[in-house]
Protein backbone atom coordinates (compact mmCIF):
# COMPACT_ATOMS: atom_id res chain seq x y z
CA UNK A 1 3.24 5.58 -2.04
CA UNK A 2 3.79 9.03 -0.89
CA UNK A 3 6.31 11.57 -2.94
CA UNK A 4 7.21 15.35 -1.79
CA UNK A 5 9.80 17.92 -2.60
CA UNK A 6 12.50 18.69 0.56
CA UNK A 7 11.01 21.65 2.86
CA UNK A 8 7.28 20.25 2.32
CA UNK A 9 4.80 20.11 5.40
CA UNK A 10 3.41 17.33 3.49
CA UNK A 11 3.70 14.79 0.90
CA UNK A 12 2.78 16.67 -3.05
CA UNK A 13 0.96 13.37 -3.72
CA UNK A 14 -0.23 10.29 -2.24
CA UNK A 15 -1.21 7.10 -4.30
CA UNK A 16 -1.98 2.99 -3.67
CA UNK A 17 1.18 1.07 -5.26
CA UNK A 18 -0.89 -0.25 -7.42
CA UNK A 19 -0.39 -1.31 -11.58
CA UNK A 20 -3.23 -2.62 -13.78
CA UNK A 21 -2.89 -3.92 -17.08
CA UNK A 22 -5.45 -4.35 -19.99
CA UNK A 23 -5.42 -8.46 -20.17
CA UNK A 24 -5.93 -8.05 -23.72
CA UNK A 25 -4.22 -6.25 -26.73
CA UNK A 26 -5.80 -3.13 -27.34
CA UNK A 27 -7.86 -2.67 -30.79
CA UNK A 28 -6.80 -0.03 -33.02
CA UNK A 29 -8.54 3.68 -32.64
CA UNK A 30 -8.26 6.74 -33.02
CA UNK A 31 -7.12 7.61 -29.60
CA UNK A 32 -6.63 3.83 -27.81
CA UNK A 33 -6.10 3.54 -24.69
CA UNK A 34 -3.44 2.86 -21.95
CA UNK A 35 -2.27 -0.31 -21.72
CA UNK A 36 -1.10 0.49 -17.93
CA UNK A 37 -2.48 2.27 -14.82
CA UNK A 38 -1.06 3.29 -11.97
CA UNK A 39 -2.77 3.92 -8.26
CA UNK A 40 -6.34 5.68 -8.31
CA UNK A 41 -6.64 4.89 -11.84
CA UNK A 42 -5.96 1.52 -11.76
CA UNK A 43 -8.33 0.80 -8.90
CA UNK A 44 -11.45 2.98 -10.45
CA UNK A 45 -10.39 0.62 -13.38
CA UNK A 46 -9.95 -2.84 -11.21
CA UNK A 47 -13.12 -4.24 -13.02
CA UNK A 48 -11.41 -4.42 -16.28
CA UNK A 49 -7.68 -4.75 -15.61
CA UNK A 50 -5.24 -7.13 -14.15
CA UNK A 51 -4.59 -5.79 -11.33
CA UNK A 52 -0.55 -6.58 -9.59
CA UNK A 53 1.15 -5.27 -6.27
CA UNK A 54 4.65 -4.97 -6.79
CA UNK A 55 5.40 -4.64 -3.27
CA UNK A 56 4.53 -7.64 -0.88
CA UNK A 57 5.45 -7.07 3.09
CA UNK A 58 7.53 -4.01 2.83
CA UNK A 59 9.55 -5.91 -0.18
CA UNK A 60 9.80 -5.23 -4.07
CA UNK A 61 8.66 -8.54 -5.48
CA UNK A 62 8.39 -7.09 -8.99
CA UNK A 63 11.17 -4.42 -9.95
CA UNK A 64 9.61 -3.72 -13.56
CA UNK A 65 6.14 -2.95 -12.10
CA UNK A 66 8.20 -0.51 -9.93
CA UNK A 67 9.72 0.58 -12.69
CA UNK A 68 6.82 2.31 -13.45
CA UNK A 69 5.31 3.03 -10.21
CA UNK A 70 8.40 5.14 -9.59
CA UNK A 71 8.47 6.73 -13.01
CA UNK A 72 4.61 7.67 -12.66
CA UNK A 73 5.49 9.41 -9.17
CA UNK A 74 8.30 11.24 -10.65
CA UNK A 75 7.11 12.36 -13.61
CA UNK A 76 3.07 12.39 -13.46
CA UNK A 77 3.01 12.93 -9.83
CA UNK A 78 5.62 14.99 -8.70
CA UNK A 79 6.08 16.30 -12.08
CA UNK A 80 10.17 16.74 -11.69
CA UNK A 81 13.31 15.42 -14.25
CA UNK A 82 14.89 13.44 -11.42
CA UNK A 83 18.39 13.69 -13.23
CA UNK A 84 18.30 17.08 -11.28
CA UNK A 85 17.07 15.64 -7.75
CA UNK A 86 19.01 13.75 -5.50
CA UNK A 87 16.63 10.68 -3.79
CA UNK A 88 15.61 10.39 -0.54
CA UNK A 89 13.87 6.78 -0.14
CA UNK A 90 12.35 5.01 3.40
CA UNK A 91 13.13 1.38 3.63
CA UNK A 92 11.68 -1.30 5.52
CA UNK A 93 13.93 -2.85 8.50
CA UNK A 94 15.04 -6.35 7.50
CA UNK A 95 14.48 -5.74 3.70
CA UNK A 96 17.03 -7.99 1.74
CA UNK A 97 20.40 -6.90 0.96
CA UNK A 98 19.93 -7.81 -2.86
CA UNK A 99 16.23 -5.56 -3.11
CA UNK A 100 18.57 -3.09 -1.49
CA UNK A 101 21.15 -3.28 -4.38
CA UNK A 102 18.58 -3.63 -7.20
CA UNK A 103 16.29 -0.69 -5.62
CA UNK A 104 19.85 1.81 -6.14
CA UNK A 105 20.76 0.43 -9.65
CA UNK A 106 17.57 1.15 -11.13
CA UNK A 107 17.30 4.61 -9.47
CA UNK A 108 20.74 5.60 -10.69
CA UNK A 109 20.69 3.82 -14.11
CA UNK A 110 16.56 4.44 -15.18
CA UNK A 111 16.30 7.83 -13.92
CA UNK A 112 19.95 9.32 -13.77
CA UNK A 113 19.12 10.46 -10.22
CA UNK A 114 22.67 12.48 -8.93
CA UNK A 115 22.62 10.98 -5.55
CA UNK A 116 20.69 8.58 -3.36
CA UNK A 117 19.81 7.59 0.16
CA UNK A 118 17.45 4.84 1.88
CA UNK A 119 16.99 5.41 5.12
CA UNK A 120 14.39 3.71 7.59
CA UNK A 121 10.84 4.98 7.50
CA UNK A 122 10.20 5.36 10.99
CA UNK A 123 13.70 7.01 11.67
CA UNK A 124 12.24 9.86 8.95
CA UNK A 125 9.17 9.82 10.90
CA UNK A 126 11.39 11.09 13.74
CA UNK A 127 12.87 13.56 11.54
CA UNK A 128 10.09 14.85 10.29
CA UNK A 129 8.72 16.21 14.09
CA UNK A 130 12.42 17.10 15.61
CA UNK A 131 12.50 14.52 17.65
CA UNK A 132 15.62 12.13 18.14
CA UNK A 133 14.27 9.96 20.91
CA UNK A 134 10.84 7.59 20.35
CA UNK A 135 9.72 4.33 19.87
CA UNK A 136 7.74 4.27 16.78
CA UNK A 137 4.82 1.65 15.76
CA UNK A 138 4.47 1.58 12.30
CA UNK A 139 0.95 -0.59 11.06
CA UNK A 140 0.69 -0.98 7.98
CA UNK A 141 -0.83 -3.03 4.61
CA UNK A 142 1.30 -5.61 4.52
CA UNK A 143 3.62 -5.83 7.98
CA UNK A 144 4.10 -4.37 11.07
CA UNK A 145 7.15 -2.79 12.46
CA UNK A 146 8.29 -1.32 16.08
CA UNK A 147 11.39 0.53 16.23
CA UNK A 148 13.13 2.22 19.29
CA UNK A 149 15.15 5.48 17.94
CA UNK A 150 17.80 7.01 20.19
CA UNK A 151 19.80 9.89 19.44
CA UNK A 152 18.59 9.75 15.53
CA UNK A 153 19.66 6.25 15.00
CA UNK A 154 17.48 2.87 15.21
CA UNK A 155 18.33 0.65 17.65
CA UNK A 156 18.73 -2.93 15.31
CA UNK A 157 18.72 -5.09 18.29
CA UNK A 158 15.15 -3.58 19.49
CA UNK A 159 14.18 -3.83 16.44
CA UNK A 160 10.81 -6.11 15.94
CA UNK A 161 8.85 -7.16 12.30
CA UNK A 162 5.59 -8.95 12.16
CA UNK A 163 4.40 -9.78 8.77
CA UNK A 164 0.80 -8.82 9.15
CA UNK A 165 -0.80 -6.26 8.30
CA UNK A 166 -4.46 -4.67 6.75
CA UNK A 167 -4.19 -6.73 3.56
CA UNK A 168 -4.63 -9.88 5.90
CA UNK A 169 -7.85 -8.17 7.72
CA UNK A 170 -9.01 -7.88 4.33
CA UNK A 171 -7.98 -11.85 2.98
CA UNK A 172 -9.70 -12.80 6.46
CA UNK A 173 -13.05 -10.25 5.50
CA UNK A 174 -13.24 -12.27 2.22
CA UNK A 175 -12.92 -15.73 4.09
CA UNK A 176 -15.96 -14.77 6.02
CA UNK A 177 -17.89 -13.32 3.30
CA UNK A 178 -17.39 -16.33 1.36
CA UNK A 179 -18.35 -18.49 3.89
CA UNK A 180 -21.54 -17.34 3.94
CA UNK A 181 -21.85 -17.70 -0.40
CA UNK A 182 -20.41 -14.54 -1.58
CA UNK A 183 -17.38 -15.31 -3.73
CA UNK A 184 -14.83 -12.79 -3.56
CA UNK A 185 -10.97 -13.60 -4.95
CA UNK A 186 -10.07 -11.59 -7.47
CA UNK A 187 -7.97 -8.90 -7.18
CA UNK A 188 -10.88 -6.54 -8.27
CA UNK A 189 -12.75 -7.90 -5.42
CA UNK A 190 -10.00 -8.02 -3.15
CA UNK A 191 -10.49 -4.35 -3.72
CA UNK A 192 -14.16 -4.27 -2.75
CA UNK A 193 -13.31 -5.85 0.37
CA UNK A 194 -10.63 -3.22 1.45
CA UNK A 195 -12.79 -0.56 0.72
CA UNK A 196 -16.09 -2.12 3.03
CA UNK A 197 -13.45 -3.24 6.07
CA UNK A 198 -12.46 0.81 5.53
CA UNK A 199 -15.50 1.96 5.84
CA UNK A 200 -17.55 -0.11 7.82
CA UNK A 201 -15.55 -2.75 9.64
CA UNK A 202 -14.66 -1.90 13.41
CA UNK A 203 -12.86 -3.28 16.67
CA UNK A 204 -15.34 -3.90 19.51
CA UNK A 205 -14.90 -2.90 23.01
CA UNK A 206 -17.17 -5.91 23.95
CA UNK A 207 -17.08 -9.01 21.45
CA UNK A 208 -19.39 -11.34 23.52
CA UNK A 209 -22.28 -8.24 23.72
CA UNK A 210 -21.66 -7.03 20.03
CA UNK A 211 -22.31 -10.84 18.78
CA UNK A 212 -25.54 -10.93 20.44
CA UNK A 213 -26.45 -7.53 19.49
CA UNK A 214 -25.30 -7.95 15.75
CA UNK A 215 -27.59 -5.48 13.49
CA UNK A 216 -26.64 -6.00 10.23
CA UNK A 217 -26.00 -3.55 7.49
CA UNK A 218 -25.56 -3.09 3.76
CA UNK A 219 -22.71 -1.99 1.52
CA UNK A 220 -23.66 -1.42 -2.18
CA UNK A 221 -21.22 -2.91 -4.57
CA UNK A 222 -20.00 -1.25 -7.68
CA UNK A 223 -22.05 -3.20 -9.72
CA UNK A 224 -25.34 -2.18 -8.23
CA UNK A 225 -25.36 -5.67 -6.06
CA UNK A 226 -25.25 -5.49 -2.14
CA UNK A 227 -24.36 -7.24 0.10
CA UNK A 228 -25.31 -8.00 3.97
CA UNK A 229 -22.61 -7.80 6.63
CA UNK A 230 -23.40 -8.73 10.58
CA UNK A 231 -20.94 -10.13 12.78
CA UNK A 232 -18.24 -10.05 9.78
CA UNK A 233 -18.12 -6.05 10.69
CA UNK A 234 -15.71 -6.50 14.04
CA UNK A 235 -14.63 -10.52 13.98
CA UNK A 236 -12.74 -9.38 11.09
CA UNK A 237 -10.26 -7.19 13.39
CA UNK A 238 -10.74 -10.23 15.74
């Protein structure tokens, strides 16, 4: 999730999509705790929370977890009253017509927004460097995307989707990792895993010479535990 203000180089803040929620009521004390999290606190909390994604491949899948992914960027983020800031919001290519409707309802109606626009992401990409003519690759978490732009305006018949995207490097790190005894399926794992394929995995130039020359190499878990990765480290971008 990235949020700015209009005639910003750069985004004000930049955050996972991310909710966690304590999976039991909260005791009573003098100062209790949050029942929900959003983004970096959510994840430096993954070990005790539920952790949910509310967007799946580009889509909303949960609009009240949005709910409050949108109101944290507004108000703890961004720190604005949206009632006096129109919306500008990038949208996936192909995203259903009824997300579409439900995304503008709840923008107007929750946070009294005066005016709203969803444009594509990669179009606003364009934007953002002056240029009106590209072809834009767009790789991301959960899908892929590859849009021609001419003139300003996306081309919808060159147009291309592929629902694949980091998350599945990181399903596919786990698979490997478990084959070899480690069990790894939470979402608090799932976690784990994203971070070592960001900071250790790799794509090799030579797959047949890197299997034979696999050195292996340790990544210390939260917990204190490690574990031992070898040929995991590039067949998981295989």
């Amino acid at each position: 999730m990235k949020i700015g203000l209009a005639g910003d180089s750069s985004p004000r803040s930049v955050f996972p999509a991310v909710l966690g929620r304590r999976p039991h009521p909260r005791l009573a004390q003098p100062t209790p705790p949050k029942d929900t999290y959003i983004g970096e606190e959510a994840q430096r909390r993954r070990g005790i929370l539920k952790i949910a994604y509310p967007v799946r491949r580009g889509t909303v899948v949960s609009f009240d977890d949005m709910e409050k992914v949108w109101s944290y960027a507004l108000y703890d983020a961004l720190k604005v009253a949206p009632e006096e800031h129109p919306v500008l919001m990038s949208e996936q290519p192909f995203a259903p017509k009824g997300n579409k409707e439900k995304t503008m309802q709840l923008i107007f109606e929750t946070f009294n927004v005066p005016a709203f626009y969803a444009s594509l992401g990669s179009v606003l990409a364009m934007y953002s460097y002056g240029r009106g003519n590209a072809m834009v690759l767009d790789i991301g978490d959960g899908l892929c995307t590859a849009i021609n732009v001419v003139d300003g305006y996306s081309c919808p018949s060159a147009v291309a989707r592929w629902d694949f995207g980091g998350s599945d490097l990181t399903q596919y790190l786990a698979r490997l990792l478990g084959s070899r005894g480690y069990s790894l399926h939470t979402a608090a794992d799932l976690e784990v895993v994203r971070e070592m394929k960001e900071k250790m995995c790799y794509v090799s130039m030579d797959f047949l010479r890197d299997l034979r020359q696999a050195q292996g190499k340790t990544y210390k878990l939260p917990d204190g535990h490690s574990i031992q990765l070898g040929p995991e480290l590039f067949c998981s971008s295989e």
